[in-house]
Protein backbone atom coordinates (compact mmCIF):
# COMPACT_ATOMS: atom_id res chain seq x y z
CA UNK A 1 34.61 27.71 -12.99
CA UNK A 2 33.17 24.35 -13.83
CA UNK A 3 30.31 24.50 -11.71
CA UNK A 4 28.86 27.61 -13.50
CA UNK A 5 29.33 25.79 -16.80
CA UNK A 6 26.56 23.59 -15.56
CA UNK A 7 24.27 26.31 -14.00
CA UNK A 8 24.14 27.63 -16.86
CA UNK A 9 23.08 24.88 -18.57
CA UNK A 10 20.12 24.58 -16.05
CA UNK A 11 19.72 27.48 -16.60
CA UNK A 12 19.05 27.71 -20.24
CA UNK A 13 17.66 24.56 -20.12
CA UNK A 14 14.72 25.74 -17.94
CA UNK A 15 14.60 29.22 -19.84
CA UNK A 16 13.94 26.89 -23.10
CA UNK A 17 11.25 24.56 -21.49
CA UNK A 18 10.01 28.39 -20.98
CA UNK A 19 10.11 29.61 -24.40
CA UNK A 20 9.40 26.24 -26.18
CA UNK A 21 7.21 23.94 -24.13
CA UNK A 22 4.01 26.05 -22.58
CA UNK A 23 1.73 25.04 -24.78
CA UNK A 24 2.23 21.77 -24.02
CA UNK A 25 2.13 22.55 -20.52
CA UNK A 26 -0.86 24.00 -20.83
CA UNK A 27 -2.23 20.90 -21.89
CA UNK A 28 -0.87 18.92 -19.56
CA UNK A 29 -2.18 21.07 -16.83
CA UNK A 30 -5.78 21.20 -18.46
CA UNK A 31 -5.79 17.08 -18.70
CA UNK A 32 -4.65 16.86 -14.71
CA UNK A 33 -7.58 19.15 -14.21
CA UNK A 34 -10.05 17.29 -16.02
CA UNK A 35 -8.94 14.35 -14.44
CA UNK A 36 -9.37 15.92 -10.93
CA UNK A 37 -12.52 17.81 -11.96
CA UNK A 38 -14.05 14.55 -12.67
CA UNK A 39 -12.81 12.28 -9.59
CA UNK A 40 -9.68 11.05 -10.69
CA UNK A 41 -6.07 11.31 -9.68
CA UNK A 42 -2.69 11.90 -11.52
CA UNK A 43 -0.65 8.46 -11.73
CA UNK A 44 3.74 9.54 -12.32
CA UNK A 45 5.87 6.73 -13.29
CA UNK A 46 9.53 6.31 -14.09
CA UNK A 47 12.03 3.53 -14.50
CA UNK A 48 15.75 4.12 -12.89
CA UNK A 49 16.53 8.54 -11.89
CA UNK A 50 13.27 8.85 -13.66
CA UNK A 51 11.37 7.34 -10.93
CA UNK A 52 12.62 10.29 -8.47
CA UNK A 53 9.97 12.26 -10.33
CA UNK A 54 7.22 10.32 -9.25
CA UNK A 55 8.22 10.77 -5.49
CA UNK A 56 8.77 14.54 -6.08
CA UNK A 57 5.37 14.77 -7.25
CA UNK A 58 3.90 12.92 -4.16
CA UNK A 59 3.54 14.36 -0.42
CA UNK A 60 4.90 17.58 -1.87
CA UNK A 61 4.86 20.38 0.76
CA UNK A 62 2.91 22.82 -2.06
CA UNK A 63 1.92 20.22 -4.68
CA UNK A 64 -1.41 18.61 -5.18
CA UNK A 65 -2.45 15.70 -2.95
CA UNK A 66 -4.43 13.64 -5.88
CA UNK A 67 -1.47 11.72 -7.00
CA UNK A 68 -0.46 8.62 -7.29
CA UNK A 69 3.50 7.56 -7.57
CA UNK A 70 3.90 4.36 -9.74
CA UNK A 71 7.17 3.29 -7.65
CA UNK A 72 8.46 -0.86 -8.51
CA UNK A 73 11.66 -1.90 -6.50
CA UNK A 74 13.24 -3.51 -9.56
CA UNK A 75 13.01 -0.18 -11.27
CA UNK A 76 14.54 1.89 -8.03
CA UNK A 77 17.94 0.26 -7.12
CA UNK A 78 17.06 -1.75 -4.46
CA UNK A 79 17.97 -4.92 -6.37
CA UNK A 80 21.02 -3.49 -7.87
CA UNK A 81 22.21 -0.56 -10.56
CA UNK A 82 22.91 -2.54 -13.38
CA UNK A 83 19.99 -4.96 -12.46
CA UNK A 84 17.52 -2.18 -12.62
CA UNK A 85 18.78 -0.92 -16.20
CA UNK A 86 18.13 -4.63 -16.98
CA UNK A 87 14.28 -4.38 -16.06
CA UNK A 88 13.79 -1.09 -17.28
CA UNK A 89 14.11 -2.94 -21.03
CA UNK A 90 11.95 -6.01 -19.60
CA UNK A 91 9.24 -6.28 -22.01
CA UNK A 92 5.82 -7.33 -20.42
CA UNK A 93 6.94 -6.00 -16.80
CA UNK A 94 4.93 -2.73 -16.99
CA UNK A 95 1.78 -4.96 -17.08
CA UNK A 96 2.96 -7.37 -13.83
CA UNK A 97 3.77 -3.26 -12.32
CA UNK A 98 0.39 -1.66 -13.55
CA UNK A 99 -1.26 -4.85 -12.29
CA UNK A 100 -0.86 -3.16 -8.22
CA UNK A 101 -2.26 0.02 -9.00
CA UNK A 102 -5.61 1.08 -8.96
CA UNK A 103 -6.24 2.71 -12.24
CA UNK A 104 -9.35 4.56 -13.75
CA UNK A 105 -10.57 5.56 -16.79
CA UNK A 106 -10.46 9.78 -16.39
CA UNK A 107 -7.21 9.81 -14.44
CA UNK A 108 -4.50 11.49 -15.77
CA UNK A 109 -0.95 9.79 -16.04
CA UNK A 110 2.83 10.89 -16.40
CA UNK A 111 5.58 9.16 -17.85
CA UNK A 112 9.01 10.22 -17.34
CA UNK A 113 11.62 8.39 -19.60
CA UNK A 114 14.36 11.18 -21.14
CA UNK A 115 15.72 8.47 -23.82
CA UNK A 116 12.30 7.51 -24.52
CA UNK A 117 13.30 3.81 -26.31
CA UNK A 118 13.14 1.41 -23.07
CA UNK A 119 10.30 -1.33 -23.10
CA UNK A 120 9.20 -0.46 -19.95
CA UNK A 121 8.44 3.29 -20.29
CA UNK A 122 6.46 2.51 -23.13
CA UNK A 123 4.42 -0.45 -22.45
CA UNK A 124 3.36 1.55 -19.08
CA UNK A 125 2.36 4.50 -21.51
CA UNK A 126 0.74 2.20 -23.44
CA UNK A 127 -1.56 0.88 -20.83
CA UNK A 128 -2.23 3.41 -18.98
CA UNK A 129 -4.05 4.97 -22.90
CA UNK A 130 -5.95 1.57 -23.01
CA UNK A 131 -7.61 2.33 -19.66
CA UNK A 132 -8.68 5.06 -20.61
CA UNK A 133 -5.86 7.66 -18.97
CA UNK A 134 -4.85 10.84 -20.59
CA UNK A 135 -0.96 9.84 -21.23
CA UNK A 136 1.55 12.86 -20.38
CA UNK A 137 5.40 12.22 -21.35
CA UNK A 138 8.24 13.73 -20.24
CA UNK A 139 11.08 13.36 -22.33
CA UNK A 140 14.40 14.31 -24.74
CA UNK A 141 12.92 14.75 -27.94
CA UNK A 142 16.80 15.26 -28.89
CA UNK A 143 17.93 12.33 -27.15
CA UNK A 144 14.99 10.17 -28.40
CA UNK A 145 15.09 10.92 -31.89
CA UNK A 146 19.04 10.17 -31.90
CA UNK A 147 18.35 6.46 -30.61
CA UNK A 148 16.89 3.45 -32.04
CA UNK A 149 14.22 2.10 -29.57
CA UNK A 150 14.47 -0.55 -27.87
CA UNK A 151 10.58 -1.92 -27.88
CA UNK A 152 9.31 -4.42 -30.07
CA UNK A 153 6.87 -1.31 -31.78
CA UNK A 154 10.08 0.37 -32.80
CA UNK A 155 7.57 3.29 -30.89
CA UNK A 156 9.56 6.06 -28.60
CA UNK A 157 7.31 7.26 -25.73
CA UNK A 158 6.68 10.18 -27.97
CA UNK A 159 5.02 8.75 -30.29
CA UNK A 160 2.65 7.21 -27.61
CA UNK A 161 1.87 10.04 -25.56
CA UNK A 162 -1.77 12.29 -25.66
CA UNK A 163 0.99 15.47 -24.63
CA UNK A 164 4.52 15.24 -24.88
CA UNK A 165 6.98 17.52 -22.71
CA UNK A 166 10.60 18.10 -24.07
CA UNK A 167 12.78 18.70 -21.25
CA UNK A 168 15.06 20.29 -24.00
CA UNK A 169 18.46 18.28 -22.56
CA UNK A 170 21.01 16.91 -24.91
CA UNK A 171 21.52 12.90 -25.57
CA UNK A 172 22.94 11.48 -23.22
CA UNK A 173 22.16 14.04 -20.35
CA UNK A 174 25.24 14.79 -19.56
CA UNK A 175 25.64 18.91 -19.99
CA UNK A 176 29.01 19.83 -19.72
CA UNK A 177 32.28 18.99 -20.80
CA UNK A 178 35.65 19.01 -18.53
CA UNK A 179 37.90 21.23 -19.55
CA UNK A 180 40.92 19.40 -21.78
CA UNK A 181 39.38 15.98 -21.65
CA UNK A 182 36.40 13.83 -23.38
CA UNK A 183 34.58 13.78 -20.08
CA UNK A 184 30.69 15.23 -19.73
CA UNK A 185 28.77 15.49 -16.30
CA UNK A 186 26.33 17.48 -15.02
CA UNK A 187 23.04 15.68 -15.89
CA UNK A 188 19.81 17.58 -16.10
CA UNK A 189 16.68 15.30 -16.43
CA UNK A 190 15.92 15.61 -12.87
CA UNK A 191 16.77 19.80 -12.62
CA UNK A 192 14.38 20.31 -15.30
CA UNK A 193 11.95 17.07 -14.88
CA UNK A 194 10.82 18.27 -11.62
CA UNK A 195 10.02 21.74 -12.70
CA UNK A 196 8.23 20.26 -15.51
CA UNK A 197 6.19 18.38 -12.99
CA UNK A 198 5.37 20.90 -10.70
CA UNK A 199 4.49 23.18 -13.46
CA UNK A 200 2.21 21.03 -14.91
CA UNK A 201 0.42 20.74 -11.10
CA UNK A 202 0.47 24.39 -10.96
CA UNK A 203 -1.51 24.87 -13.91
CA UNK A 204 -3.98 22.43 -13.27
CA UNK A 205 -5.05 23.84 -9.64
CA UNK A 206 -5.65 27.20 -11.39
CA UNK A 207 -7.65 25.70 -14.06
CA UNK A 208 -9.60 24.15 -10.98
CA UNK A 209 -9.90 27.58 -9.49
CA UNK A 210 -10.85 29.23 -12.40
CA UNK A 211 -13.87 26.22 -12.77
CA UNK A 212 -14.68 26.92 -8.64
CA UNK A 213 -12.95 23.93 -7.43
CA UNK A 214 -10.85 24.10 -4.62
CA UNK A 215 -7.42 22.37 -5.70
CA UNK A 216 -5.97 19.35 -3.28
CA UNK A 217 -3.04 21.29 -2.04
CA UNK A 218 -0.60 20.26 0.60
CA UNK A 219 0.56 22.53 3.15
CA UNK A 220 3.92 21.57 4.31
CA UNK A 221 4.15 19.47 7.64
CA UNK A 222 6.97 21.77 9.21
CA UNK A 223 4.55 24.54 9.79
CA UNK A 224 3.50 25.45 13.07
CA UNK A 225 0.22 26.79 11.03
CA UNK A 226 -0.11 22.79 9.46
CA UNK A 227 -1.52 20.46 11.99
CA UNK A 228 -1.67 16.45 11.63
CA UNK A 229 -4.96 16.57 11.70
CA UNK A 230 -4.78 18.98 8.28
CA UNK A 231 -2.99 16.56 6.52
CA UNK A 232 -4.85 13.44 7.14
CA UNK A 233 -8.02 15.28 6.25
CA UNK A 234 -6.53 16.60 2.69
CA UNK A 235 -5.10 12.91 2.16
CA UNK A 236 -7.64 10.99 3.42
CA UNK A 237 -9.66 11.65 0.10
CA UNK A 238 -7.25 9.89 -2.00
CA UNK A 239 -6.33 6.62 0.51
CA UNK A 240 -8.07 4.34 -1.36
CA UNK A 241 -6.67 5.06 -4.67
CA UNK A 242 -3.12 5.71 -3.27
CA UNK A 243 -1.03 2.92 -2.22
CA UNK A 244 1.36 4.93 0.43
CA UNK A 245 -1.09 6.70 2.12
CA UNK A 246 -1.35 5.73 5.72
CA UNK A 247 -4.32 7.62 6.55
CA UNK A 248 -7.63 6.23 7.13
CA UNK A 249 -10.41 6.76 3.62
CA UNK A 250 -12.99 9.42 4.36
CA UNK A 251 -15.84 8.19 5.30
CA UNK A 252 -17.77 10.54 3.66
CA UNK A 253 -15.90 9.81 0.31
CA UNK A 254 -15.50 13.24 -0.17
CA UNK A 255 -13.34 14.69 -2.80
């Protein structure tokens, strides 16, 4: 059947992120920790299905509370399909984007672009390093390498980035191929993004562990053992760094 052509392409897709990419999970992990450790919170941005990343990684029933989703309506459909593939090669927008965000040096930062050659992607990798952020990228090292960029540099987010990721998915993204025709579907950046993304989380709240820090976890809401009250007490650490929490700052300033 069709369909199984494609879970098996998750599939070995996620068994090669497995085989291929743990030392640079690892990394990643040990960078969100430091950041963390120190203070600091974990910024995610992407442009167009990238940006879906950054809201999995945020108010994640079982991910870490200290993070910061870079969202930008232009970038998220709101203002049109085409129109966002328009400002996702805007050069200069990351800037006008980063300029809403409150951003520290010692935070840690992910950038999720699978092509890797749009202006945006990189210019927000880029200034996220010059203020001082340890730069994460997520990315097609296949699809990347295939592709002239598309930034003034003549950079890929790659070449930017203090740890890169390879989600291991072919150019394009597209996995598999209709029987008796020229047609692909079955696109993986998001399958194999967002296990990227929570791996990296899970490795940096056993780091904390193994340094005696208690990791900002969030229990999920739809448990009769997780009260509102819970919540708002785990969030309300991060309020004033995080733009859609609607919980009031500790007053203690407790992290």
């Amino acid at each position: 059947m069709a369909f199984e052509a494609y879970l098996a392409a998750a599939h070995g897709a996620l068994d090669r992120v497995a085989r291929e990419q743990g030392d640079s999970i690892r990394r990643a992990g040990a960078a969100v920790a430091d950041a963390l450790a120190s203070g600091g919170i974990l910024h995610i941005f992407g442009a167009g299905h990238s940006h879906l990343l950054a809201e999995e990684g945020f108010y994640r029933a079982g991910g870490l509370a200290a993070i910061n989703p870079i969202l930008d309506r232009r970038l998220m459909f709101f203002d049109g399909a085409l129109a966002s593939t328009r400002a996702e090669r805007e050069p200069g927008y990351a800037a006008e984007i980063l300029e809403r965000e409150d951003v520290r040096r010692g935070d840690a930062g992910i950038v999720v672009s699978n092509s890797g050659r749009n202006a945006v992607p990189l210019e927000m990798a880029m200034a996220l390093h010059a203020r001082g952020v340890s730069v994460i990228a997520i990315t097609s090292l296949e699809h990347s390498r295939a592709m002239a960029s598309r930034h003034s540099s003549g950079r890929k987010l790659y070449e930017i980035a203090d740890v890169v990721i390879d989600t291991s998915i072919p150019a394009g993204d597209a996995a598999v191929a209709l029987p008796g025709t020229s047609i692909r579907m079955g696109p993986l950046s998001t399958v194999v993004g967002a296990t990227i993304i929570h791996s990296v989380c899970i490795e940096a709240a056993a780091r904390l562990l193994d340094r005696g820090v208690a990791p900002p976890v969030l229990a999920s809401a739809n448990l009769d053992t997780t009260s509102q009250a819970d919540l708002e007490r785990t969030l309300a650490v991060y309020a004033d760094r995080v733009r859609y929490l609607d919980v009031p700052r500790n007053d203690r300033g407790e992290r």
